[in-house]
N, C-alpha and C. Protein backbone atom coordinates (compact mmCIF):
# COMPACT_ATOMS: atom_id res chain seq x y z
N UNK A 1 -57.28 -77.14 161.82
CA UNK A 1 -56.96 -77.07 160.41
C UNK A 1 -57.85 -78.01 159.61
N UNK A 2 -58.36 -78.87 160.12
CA UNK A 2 -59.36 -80.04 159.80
C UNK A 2 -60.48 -79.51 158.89
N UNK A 3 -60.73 -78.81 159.94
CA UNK A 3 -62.50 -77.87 160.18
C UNK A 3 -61.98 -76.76 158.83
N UNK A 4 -60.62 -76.48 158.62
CA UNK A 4 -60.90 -75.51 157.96
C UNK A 4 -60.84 -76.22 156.18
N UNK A 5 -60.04 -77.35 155.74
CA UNK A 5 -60.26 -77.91 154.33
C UNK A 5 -61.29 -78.54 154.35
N UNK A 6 -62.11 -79.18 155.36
CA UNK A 6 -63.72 -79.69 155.03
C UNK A 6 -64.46 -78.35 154.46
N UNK A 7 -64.75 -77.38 155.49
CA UNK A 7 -65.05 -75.89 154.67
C UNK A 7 -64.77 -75.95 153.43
N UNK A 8 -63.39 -75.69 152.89
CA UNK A 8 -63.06 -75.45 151.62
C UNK A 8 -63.99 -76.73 150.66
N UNK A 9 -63.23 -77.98 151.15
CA UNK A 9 -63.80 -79.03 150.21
C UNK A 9 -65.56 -78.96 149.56
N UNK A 10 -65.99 -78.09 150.92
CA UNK A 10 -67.60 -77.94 150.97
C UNK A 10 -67.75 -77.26 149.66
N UNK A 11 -67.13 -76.05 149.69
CA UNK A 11 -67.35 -74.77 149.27
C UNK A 11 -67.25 -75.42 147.55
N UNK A 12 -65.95 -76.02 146.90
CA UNK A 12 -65.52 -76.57 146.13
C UNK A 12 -66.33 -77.59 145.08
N UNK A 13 -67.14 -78.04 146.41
CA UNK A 13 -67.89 -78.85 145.56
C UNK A 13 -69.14 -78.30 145.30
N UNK A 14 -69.65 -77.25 145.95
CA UNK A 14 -70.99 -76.52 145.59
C UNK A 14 -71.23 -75.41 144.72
N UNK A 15 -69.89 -75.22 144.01
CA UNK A 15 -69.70 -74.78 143.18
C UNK A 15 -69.78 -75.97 141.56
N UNK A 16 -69.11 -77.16 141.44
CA UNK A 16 -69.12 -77.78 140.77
C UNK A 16 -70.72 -78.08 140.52
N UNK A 17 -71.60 -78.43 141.76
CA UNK A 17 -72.98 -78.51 141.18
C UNK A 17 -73.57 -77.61 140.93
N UNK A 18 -73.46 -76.68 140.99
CA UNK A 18 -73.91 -75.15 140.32
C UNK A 18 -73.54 -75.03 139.52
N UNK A 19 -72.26 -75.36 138.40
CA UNK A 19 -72.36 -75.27 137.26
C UNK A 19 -73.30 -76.68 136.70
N UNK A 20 -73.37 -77.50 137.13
CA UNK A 20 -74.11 -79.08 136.98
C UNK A 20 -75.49 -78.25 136.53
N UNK A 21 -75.96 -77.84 137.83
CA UNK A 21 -77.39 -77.21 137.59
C UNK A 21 -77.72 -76.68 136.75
N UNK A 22 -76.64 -75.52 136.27
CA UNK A 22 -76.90 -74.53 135.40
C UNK A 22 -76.68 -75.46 133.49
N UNK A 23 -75.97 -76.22 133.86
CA UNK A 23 -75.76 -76.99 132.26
C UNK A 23 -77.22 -77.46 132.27
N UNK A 24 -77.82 -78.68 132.82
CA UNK A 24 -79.10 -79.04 133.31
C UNK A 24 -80.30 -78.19 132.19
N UNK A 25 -80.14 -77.21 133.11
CA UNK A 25 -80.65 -76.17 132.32
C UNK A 25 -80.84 -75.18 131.27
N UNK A 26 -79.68 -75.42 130.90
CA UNK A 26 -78.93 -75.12 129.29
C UNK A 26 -80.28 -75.17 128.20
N UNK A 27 -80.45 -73.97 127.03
CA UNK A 27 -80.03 -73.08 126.90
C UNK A 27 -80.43 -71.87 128.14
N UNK A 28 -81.55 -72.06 128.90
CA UNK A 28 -82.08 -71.20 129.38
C UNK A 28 -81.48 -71.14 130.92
N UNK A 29 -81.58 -69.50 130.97
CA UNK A 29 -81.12 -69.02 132.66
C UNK A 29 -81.60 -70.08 133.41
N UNK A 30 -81.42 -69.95 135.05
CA UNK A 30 -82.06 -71.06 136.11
C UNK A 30 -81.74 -69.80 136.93
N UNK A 31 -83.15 -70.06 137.69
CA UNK A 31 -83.05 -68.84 138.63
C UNK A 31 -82.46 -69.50 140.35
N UNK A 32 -81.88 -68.59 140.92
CA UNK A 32 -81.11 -68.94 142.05
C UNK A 32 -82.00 -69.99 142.82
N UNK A 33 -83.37 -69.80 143.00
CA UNK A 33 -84.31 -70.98 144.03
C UNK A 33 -84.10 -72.08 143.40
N UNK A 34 -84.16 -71.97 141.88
CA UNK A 34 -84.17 -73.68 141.33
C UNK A 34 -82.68 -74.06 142.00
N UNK A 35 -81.95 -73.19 141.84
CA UNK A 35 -80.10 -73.63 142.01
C UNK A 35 -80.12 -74.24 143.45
N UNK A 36 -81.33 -73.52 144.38
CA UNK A 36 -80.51 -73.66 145.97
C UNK A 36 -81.55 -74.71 146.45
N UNK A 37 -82.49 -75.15 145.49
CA UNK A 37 -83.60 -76.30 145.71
C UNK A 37 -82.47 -77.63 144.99
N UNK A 38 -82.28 -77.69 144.58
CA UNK A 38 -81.17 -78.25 143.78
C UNK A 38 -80.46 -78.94 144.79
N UNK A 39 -79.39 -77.80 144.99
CA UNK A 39 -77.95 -77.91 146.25
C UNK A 39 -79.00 -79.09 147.60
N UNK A 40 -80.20 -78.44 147.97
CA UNK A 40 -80.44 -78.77 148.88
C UNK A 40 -81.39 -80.35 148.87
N UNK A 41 -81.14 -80.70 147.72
CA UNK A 41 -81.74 -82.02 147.19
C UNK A 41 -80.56 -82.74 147.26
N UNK A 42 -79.09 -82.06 147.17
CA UNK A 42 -78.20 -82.97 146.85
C UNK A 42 -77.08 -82.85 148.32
N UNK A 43 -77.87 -82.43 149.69
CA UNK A 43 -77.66 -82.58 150.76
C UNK A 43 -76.62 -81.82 150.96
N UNK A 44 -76.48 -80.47 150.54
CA UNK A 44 -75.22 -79.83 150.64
C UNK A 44 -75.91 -78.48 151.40
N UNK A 45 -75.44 -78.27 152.63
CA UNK A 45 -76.26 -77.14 153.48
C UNK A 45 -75.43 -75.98 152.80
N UNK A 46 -76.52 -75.50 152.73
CA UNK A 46 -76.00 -73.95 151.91
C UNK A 46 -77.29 -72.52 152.21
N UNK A 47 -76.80 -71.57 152.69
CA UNK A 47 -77.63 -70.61 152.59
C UNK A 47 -77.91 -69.72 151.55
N UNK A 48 -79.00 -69.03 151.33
CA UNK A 48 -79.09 -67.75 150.26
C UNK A 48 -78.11 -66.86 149.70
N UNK A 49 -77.78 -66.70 151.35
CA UNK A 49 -76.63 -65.73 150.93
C UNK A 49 -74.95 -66.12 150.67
N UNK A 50 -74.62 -67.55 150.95
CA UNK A 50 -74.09 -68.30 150.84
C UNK A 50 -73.87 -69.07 149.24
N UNK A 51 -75.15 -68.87 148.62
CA UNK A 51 -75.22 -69.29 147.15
C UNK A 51 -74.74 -68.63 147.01
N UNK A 52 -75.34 -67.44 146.65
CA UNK A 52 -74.97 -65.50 145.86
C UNK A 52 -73.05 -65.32 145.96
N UNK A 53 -72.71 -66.04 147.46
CA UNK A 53 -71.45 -65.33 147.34
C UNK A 53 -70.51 -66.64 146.27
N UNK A 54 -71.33 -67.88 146.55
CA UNK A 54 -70.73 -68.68 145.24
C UNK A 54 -71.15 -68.53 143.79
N UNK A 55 -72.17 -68.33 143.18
CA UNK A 55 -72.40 -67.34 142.02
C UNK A 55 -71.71 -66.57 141.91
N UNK A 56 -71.25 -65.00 142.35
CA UNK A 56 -70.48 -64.40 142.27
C UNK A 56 -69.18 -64.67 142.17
N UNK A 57 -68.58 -65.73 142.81
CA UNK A 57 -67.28 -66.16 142.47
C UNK A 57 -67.38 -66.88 141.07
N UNK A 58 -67.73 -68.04 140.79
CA UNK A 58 -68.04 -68.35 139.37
C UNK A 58 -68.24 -67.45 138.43
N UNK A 59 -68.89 -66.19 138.37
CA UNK A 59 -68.68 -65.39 137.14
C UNK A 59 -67.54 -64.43 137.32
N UNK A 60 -67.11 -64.17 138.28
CA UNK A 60 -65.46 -63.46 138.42
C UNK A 60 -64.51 -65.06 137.80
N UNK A 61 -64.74 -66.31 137.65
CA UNK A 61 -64.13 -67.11 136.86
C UNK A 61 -64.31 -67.23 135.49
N UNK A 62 -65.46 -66.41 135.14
CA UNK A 62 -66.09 -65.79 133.83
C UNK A 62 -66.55 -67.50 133.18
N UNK A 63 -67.28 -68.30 134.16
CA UNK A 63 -67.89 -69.52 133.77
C UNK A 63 -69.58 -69.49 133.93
N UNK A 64 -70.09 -68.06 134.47
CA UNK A 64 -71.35 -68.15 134.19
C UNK A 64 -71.81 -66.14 133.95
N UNK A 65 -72.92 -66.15 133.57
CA UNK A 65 -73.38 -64.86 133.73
C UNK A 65 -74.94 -64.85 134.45
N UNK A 66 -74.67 -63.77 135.61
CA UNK A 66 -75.94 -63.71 136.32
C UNK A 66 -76.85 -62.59 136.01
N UNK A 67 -78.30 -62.48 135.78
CA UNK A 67 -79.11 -61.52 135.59
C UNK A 67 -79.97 -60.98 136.48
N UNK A 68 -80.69 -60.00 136.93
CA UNK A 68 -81.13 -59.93 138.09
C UNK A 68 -81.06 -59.18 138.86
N UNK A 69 -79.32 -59.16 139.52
CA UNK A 69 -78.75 -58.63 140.44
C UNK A 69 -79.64 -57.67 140.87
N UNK A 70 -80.23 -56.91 139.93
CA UNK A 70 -81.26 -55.64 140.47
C UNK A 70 -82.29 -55.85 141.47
N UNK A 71 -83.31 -56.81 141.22
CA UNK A 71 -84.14 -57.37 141.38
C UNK A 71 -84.27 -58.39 142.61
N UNK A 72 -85.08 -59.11 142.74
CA UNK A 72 -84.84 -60.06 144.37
C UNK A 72 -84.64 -61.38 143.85
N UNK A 73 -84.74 -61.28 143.05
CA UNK A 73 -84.00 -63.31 142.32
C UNK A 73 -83.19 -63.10 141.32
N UNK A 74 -82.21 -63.75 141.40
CA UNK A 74 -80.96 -63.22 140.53
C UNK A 74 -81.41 -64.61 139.41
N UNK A 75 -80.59 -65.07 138.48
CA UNK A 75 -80.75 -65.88 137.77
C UNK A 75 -79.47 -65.77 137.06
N UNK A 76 -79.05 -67.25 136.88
CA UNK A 76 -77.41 -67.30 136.12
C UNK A 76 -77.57 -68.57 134.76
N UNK A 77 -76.31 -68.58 133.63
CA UNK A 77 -76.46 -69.32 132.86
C UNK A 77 -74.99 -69.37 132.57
N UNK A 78 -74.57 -70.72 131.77
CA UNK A 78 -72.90 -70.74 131.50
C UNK A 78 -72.56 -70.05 130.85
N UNK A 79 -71.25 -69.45 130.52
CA UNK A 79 -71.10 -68.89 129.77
C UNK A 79 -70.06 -69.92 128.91
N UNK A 80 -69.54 -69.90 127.65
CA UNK A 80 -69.04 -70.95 126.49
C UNK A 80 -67.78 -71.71 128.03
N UNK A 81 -67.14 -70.77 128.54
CA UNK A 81 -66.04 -71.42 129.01
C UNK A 81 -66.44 -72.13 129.96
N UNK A 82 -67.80 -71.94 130.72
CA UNK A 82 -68.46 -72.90 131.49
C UNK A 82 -68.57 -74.20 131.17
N UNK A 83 -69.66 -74.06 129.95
CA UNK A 83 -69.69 -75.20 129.01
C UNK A 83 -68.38 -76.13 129.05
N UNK A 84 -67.52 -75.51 128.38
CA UNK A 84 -66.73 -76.38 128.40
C UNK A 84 -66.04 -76.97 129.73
N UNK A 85 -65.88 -76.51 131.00
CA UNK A 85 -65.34 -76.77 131.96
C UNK A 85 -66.41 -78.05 132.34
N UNK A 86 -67.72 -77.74 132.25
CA UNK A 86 -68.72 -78.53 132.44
C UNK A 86 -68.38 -80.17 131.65
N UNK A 87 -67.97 -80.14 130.58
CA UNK A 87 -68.10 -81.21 129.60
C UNK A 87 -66.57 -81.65 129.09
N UNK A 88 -65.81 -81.22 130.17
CA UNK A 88 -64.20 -81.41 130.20
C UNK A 88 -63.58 -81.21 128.98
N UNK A 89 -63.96 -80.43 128.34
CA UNK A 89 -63.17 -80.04 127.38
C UNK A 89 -61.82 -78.81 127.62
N UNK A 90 -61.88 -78.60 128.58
CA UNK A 90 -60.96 -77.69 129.56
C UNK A 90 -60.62 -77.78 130.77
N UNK A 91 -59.34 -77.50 131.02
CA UNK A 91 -58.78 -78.16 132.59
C UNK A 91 -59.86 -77.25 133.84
N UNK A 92 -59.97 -77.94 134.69
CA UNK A 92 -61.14 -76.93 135.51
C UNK A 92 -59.93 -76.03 136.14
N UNK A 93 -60.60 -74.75 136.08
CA UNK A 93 -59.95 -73.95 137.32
C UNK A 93 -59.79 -74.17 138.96
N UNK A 94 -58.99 -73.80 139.83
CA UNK A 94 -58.32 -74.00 141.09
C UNK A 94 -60.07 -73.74 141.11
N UNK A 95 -60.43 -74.57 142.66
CA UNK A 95 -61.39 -73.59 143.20
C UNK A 95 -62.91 -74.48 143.36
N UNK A 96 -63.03 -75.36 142.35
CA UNK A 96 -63.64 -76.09 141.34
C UNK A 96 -63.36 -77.88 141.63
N UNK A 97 -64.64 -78.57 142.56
CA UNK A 97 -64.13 -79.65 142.94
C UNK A 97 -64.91 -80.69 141.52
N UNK A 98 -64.22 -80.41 140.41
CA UNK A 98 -64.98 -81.06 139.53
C UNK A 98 -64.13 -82.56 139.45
N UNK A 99 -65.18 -83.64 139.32
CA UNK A 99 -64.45 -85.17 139.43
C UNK A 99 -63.45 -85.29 138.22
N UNK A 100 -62.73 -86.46 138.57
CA UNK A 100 -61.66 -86.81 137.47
C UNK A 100 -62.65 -87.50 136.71
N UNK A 101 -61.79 -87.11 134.95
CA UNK A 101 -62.74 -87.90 133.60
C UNK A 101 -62.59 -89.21 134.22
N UNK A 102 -63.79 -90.18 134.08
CA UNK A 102 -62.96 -91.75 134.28
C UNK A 102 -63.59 -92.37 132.83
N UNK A 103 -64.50 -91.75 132.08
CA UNK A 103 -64.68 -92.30 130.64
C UNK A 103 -63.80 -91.79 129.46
């Protein structure tokens, strides 16, 4: 059961820097390599296909929109409710290992 909330905790928090990334980058898209060059700067093992399925969950939370999908590099950006989840102006959603305000 150990093995299985480290997973989660993983998952949780590589989502929180993916929206990080994507504010970062604000106004403009960030395409998935910058996102997974990113993750992998900030020592969080993550695969390709492993991003994509966390992207995809984040915009089914309707906190980013991805472009692309067609194509072989997807590219995502916040969408307002991102923003705000990003800059705590809104309680984060379940799912979402975003830190407590401490300022």
């Amino acid at each position: 059961m150990h093995e299985v909330d480290l997973e989660k905790a993983q998952r949780e928090e590589t989502r929180w820097r993916i929206l990080r990334v994507l504010d970062a980058g604000r106004p403009m898209a960030v395409s998935e390599t910058v996102v997974f060059r990113a993750l992998g700067d900030a020592s969080l093992p993550i695969s390709p296909n492993v991003l994509r399925r966390e992207l995809d969950y984040l915009r089914d939370k309707k906190l980013i929109n991805i472009a692309g999908e067609d194509g072989p590099v997807w590219s995502a950006e916040l969408t307002g409710n991102g923003v705000d989840v990003v800059e705590y102006t809104v309680a984060s959603p379940p799912g979402i290992a975003r830190p407590q305000k401490w300022w």
